[in-house]
C-alpha atoms as a PDB file:
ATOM      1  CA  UNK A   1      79.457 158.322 123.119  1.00  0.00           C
ATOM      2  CA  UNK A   2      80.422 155.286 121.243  1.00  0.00           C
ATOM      3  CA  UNK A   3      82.527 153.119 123.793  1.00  0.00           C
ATOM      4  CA  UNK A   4      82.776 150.122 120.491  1.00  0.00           C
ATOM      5  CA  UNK A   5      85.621 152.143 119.585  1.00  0.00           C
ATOM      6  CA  UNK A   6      85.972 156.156 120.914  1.00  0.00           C
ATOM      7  CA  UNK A   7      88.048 158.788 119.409  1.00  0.00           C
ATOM      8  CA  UNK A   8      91.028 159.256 122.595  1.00  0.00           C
ATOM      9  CA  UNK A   9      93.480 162.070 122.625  1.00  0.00           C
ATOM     10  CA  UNK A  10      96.648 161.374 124.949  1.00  0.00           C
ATOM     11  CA  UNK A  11      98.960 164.598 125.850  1.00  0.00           C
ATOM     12  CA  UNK A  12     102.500 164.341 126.318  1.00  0.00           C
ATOM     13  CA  UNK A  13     102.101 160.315 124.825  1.00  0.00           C
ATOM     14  CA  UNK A  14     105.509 160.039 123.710  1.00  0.00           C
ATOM     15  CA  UNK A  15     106.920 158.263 126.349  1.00  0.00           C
ATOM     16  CA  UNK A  16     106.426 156.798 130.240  1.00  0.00           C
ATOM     17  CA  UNK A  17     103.241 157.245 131.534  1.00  0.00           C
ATOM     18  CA  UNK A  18     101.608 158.962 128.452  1.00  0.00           C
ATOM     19  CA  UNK A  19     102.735 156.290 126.090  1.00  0.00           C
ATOM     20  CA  UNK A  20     101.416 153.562 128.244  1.00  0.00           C
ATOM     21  CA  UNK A  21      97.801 154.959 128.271  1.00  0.00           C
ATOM     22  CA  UNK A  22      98.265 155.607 124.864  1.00  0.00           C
ATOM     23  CA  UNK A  23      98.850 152.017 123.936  1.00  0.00           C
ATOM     24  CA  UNK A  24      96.181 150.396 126.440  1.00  0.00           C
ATOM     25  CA  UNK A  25      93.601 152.567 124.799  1.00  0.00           C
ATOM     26  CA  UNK A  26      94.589 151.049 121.490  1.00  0.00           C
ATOM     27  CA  UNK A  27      94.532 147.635 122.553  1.00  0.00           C
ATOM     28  CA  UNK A  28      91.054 148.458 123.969  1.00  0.00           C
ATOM     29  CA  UNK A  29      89.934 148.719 120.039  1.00  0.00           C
ATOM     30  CA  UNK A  30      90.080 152.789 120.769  1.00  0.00           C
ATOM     31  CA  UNK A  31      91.888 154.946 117.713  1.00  0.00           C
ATOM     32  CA  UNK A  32      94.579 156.975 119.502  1.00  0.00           C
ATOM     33  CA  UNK A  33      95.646 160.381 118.728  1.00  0.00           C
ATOM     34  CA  UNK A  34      99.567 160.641 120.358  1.00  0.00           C
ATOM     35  CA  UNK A  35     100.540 164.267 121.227  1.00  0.00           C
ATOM     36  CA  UNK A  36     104.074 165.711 121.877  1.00  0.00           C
ATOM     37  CA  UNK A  37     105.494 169.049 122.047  1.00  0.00           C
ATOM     38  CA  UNK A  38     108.872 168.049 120.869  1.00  0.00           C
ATOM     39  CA  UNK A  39     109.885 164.787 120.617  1.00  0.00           C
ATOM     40  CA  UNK A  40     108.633 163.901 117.531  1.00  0.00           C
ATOM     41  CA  UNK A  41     111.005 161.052 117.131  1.00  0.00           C
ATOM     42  CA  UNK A  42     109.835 159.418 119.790  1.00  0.00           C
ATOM     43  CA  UNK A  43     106.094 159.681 119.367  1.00  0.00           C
ATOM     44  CA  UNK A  44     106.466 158.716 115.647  1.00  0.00           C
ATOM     45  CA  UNK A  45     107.687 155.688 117.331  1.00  0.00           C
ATOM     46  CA  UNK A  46     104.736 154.963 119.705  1.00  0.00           C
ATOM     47  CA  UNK A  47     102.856 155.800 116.731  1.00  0.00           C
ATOM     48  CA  UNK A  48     103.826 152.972 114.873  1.00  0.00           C
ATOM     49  CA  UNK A  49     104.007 150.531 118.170  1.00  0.00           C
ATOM     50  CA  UNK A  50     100.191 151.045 118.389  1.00  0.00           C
ATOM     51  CA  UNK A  51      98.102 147.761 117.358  1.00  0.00           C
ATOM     52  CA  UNK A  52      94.713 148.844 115.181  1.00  0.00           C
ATOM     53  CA  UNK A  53      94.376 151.550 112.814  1.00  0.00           C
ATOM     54  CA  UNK A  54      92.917 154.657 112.703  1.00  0.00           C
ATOM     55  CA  UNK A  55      95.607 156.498 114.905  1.00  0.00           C
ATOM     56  CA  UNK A  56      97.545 159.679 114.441  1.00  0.00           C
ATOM     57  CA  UNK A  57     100.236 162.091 116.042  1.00  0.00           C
ATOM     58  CA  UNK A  58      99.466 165.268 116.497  1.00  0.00           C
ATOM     59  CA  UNK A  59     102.412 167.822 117.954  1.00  0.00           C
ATOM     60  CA  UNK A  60     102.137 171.335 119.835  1.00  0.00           C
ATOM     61  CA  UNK A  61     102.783 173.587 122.812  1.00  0.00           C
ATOM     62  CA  UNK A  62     100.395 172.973 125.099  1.00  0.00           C
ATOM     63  CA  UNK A  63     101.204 176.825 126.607  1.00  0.00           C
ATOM     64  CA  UNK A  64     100.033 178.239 123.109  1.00  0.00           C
ATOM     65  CA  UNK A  65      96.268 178.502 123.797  1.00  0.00           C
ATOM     66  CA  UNK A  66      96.104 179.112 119.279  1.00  0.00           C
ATOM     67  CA  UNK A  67      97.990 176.142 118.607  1.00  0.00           C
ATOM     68  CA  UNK A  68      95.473 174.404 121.424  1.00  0.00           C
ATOM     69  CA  UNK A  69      92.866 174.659 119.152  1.00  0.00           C
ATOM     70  CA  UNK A  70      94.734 173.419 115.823  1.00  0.00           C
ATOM     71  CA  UNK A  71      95.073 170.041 118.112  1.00  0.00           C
ATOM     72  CA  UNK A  72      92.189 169.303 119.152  1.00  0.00           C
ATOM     73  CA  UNK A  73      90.965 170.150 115.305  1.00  0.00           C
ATOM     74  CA  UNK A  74      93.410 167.703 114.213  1.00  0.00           C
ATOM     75  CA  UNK A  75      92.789 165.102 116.337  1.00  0.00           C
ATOM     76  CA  UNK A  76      88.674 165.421 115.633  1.00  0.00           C
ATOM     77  CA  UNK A  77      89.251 165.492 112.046  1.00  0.00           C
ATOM     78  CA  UNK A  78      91.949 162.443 111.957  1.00  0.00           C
ATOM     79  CA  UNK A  79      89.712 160.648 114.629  1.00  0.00           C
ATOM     80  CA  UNK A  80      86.077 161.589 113.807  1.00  0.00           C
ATOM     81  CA  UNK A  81      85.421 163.074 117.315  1.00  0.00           C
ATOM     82  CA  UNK A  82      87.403 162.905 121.101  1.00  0.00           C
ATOM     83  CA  UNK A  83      85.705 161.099 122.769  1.00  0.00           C
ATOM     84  CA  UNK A  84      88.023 161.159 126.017  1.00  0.00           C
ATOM     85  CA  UNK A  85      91.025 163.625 126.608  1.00  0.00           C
ATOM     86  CA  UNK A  86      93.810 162.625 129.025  1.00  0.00           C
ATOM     87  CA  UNK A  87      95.551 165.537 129.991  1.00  0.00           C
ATOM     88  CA  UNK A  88      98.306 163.829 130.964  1.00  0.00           C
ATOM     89  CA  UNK A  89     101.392 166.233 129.912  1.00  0.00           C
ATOM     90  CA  UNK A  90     103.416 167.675 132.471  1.00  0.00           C
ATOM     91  CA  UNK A  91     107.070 169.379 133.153  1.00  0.00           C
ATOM     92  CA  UNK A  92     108.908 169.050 136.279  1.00  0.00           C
ATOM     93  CA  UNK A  93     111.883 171.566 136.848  1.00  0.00           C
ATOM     94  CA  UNK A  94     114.018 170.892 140.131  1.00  0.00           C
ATOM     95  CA  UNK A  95     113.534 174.469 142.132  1.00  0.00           C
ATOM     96  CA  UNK A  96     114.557 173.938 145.722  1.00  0.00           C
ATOM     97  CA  UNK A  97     113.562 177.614 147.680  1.00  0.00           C
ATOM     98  CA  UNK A  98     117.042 177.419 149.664  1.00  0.00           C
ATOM     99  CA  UNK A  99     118.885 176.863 146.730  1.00  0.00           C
ATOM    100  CA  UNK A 100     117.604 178.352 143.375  1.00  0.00           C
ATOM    101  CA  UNK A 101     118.064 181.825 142.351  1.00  0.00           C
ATOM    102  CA  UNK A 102     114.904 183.913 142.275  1.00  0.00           C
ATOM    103  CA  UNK A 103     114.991 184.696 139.016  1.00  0.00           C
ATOM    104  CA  UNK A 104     114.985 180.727 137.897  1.00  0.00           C
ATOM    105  CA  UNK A 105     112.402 180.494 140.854  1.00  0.00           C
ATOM    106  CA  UNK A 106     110.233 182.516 138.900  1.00  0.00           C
ATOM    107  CA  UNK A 107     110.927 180.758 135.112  1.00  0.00           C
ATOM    108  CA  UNK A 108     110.031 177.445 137.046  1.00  0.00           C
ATOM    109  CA  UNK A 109     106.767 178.398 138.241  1.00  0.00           C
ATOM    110  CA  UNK A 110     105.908 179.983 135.576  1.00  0.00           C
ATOM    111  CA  UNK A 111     106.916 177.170 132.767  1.00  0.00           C
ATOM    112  CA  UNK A 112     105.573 174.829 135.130  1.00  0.00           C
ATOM    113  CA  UNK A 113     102.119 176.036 135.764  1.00  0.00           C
ATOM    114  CA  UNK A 114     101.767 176.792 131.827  1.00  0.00           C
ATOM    115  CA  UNK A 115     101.770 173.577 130.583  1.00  0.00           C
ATOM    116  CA  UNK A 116     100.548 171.244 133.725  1.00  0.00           C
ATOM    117  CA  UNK A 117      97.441 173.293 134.607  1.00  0.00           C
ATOM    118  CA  UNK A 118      96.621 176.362 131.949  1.00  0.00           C
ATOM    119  CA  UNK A 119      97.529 173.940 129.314  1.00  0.00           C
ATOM    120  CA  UNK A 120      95.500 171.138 130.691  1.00  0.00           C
ATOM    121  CA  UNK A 121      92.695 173.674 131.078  1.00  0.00           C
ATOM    122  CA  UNK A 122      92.733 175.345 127.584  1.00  0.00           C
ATOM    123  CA  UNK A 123      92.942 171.674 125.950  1.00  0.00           C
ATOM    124  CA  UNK A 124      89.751 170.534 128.353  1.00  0.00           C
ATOM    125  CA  UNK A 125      87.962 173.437 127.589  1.00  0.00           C
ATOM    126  CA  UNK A 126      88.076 173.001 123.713  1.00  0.00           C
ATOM    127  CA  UNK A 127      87.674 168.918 123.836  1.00  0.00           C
ATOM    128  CA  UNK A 128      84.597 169.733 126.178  1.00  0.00           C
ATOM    129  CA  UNK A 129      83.025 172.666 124.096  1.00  0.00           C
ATOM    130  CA  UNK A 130      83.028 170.111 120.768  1.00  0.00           C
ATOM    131  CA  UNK A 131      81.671 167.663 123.427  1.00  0.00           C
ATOM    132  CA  UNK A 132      78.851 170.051 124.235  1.00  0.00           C
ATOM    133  CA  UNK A 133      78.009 170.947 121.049  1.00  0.00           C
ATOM    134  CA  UNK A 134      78.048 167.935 119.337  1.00  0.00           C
ATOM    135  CA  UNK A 135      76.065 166.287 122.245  1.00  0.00           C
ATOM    136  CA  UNK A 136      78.472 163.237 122.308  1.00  0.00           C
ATOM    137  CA  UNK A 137      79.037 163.036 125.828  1.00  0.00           C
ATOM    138  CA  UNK A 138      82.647 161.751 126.914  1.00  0.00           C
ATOM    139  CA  UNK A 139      85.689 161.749 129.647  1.00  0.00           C
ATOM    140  CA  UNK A 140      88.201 163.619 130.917  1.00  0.00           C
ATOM    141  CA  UNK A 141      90.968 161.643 132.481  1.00  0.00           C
ATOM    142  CA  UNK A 142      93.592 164.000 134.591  1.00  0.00           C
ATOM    143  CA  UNK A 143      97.221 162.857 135.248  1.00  0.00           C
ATOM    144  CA  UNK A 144      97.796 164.643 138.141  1.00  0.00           C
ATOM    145  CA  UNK A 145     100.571 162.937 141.216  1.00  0.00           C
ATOM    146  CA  UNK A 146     100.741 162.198 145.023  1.00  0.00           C
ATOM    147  CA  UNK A 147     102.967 165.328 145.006  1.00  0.00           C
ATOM    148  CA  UNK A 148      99.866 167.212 145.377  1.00  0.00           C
ATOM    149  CA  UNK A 149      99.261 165.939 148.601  1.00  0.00           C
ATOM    150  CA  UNK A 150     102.536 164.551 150.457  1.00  0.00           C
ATOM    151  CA  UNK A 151     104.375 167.511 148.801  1.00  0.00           C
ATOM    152  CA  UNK A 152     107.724 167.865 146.526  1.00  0.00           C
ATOM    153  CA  UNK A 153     110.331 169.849 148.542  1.00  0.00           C
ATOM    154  CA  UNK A 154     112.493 169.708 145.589  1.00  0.00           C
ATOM    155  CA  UNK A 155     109.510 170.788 143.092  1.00  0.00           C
ATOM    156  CA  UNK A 156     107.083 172.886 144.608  1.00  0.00           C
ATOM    157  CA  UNK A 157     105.495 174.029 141.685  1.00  0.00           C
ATOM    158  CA  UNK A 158     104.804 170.749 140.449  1.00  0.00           C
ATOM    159  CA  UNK A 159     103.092 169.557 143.609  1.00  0.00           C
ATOM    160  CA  UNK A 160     101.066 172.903 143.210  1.00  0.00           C
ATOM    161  CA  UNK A 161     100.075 172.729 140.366  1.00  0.00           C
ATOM    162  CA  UNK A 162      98.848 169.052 140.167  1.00  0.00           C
ATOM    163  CA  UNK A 163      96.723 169.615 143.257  1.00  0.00           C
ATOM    164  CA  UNK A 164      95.177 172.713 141.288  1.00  0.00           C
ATOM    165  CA  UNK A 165      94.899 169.801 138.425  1.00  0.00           C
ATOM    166  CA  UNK A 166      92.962 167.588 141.144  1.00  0.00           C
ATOM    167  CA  UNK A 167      90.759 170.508 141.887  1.00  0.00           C
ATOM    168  CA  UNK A 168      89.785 171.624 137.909  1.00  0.00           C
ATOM    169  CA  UNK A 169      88.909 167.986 137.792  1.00  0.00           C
ATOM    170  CA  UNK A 170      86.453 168.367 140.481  1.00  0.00           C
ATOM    171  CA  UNK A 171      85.252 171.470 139.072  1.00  0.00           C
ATOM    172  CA  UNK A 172      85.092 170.228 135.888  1.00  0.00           C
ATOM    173  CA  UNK A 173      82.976 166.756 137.257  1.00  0.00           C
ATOM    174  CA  UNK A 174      80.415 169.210 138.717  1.00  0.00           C
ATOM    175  CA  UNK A 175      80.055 171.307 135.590  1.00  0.00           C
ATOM    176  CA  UNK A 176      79.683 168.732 132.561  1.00  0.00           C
ATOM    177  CA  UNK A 177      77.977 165.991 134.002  1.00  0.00           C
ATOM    178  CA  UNK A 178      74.619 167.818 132.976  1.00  0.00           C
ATOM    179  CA  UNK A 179      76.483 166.886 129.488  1.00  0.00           C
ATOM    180  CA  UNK A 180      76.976 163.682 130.023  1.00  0.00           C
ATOM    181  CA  UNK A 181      80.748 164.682 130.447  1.00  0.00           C
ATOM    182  CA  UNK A 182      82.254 162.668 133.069  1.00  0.00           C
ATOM    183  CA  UNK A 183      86.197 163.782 134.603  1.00  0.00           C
ATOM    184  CA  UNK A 184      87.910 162.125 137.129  1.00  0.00           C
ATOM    185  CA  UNK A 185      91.692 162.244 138.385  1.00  0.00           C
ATOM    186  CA  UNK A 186      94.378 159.458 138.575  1.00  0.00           C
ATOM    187  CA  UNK A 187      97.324 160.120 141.585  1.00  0.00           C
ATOM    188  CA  UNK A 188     100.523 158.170 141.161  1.00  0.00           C
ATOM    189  CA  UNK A 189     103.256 158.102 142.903  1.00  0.00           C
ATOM    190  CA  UNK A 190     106.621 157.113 141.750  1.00  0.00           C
ATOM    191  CA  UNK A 191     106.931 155.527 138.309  1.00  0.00           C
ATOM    192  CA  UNK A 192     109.352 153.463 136.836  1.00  0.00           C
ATOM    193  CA  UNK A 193     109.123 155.620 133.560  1.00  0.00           C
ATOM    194  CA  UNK A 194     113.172 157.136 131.222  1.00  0.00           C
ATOM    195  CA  UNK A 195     112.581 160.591 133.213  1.00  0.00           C
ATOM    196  CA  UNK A 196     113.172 158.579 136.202  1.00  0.00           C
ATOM    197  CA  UNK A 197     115.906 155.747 134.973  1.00  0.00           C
ATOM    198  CA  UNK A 198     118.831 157.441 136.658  1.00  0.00           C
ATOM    199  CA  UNK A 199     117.459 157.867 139.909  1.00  0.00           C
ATOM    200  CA  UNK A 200     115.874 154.372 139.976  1.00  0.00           C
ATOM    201  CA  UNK A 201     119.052 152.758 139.224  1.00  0.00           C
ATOM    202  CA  UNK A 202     121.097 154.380 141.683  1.00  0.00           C
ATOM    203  CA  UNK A 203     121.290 153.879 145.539  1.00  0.00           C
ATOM    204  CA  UNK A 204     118.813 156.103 145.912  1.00  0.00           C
ATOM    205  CA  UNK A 205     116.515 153.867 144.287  1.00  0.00           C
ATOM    206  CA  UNK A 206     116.426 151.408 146.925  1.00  0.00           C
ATOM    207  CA  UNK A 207     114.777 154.189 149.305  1.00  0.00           C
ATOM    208  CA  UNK A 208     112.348 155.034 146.797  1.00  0.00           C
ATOM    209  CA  UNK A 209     111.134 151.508 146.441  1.00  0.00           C
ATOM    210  CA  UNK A 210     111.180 150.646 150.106  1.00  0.00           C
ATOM    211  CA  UNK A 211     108.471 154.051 150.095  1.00  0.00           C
ATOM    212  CA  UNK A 212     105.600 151.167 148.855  1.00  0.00           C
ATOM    213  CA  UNK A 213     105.005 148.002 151.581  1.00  0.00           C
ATOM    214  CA  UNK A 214     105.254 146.381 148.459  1.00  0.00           C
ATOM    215  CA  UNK A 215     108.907 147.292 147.969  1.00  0.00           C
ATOM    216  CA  UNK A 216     108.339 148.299 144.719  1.00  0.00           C
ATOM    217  CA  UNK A 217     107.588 151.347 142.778  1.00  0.00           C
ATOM    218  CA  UNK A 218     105.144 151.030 139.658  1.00  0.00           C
ATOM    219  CA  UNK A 219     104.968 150.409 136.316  1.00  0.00           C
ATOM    220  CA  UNK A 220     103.523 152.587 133.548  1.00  0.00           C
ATOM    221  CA  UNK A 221     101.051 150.312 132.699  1.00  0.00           C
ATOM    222  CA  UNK A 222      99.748 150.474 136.369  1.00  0.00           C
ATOM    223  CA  UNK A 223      98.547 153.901 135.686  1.00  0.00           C
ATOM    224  CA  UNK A 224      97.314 153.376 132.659  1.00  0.00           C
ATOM    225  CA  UNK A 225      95.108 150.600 133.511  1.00  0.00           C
ATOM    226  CA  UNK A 226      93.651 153.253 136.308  1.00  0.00           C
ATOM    227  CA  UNK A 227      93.139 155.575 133.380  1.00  0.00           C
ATOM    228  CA  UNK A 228      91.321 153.219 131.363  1.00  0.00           C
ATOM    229  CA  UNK A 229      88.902 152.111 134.073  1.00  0.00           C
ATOM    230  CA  UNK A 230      87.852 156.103 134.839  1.00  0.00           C
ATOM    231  CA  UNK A 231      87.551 156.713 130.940  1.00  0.00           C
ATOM    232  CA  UNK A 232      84.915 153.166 130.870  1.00  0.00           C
ATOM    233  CA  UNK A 233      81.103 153.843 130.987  1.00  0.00           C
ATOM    234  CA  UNK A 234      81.439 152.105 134.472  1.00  0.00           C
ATOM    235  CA  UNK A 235      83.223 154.709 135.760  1.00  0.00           C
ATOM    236  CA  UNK A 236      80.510 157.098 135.361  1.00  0.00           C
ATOM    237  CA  UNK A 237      79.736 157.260 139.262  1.00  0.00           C
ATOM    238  CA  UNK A 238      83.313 157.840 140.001  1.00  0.00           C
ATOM    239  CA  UNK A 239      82.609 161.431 138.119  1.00  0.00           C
ATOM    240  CA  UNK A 240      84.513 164.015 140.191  1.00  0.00           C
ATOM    241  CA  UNK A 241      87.187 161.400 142.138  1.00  0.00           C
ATOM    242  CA  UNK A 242      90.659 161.238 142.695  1.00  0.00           C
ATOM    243  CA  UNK A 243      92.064 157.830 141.798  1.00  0.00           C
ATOM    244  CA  UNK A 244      95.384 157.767 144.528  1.00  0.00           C
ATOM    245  CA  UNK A 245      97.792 154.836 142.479  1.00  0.00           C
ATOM    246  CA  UNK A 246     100.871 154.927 144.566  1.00  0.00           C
ATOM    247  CA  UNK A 247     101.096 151.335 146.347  1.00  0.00           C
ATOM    248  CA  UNK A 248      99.880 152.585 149.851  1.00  0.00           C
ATOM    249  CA  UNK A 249     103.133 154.560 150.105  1.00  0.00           C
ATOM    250  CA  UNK A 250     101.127 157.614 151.150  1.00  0.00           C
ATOM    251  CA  UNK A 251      97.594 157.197 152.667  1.00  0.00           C
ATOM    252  CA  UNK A 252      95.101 160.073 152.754  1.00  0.00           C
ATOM    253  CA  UNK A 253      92.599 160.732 155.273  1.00  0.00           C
END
């Protein structure tokens, strides 16, 4: 793998989180492919915000395991190779048990586990076979939340699902590193990213901060500096970890 300047396709990159990684890679001297599903607009605009050439957008539903493929072939052929995938797309639909209807129960686990785990799993799979076969080595970076371990009463299936992210990760570590393939996982906890905005500026917002000793909750590029560091050739001994990046407002043992 050439670390000078890798090939580095970022899911769901057009805004928040996604957008931050996106543009850290790029100031690393990396050429960036930016994925969306659907907002277009806004990823042409991250596009352009990107310093260095060499970068591209590249658009598709993640649950579409065809149209998988066609972006990972359009990001190798715009890029010259992937060198490190961060899945880092995700949906979160509000599904309370005691309140929701079981039919929406059932749309929001379904919808949910589509994109933030089969999707992240088609997309590693085909990054990883090119990987393989092309004997280039690489990373896998996983965006997967604090959720997975504290819980989301609100959003079960999102919790779920990004502790199932955690564990293909691990999987994943154990698999490729014979490859030279290195994946590791990155755990925030609340970000100050749009999705969020409303919530964060209402008085709820206080009690989320006051969640962090720091009194604080953190900024996209807090997470993406996290993500850089896992996708670095120094990282390669931190193969098959989860990276917890939530302020010490939840503490695993």
């Amino acid at each position: 793998m050439d670390t000078a300047s890798r090939g580095v396709l970022v899911t769901g990159a057009s805004r928040g989180i996604g957008r931050a990684i996106a543009t850290a890679f790029a100031e690393r001297g990396d050429r960036v492919a930016v994925h969306c599903s659907t907002r277009q607009s806004e990823a042409r605009e991250v596009l352009g915000t990107l310093p260095g050439d060499g970068h591209v957008l590249v658009s598709g539903d993640l649950t579409d395991p065809v149209r998988v493929e066609g972006i990972v072939s359009e990001a190798v052929e715009a890029l010259g190779a992937v060198d490190v995938l961060v899945n880092n797309a995700a949906v979160m639909i509000p599904h309370p048990l005691a309140t929701t209807p079981y039919a929406q129960w059932q749309e929001a686990w379904r919808r949910t586990a589509a994109v933030n785990l089969f999707g992240a799993a088609d997309i590693s799979y085909c990054v990883a076979r090119r990987m393989i076969d092309e004997g280039r080595g690489g990373r896998i970076v996983n965006v997967g939340s604090r959720g997975a371990f504290r819980g989301e009463p609100d959003h079960p299936a999102y919790a779920a699902t990004k502790a199932a992210l955690h564990a293909l990760g691990q999987s994943l570590a154990v698999s490729l590193a014979p490859h030279g393939i290195a994946v590791a996982s990155v755990a925030p906890g609340f970000v100050a990213t749009e999705r969020v905005a409303d919530r964060l500026n209402s008085p709820e917002g206080e009690r989320i901060a006051a969640q962090s000793p720091f009194g604080r909750v953190a900024e996209p590029r807090e997470i993406a500096s996290a993500v850089l560091y896992l996708a670095s050739p120094e990282a390669t001994w931190s193969s098959g970890t989860i990276l917890d990046v939530n302020g010490a407002s939840y503490l695993r043992t």
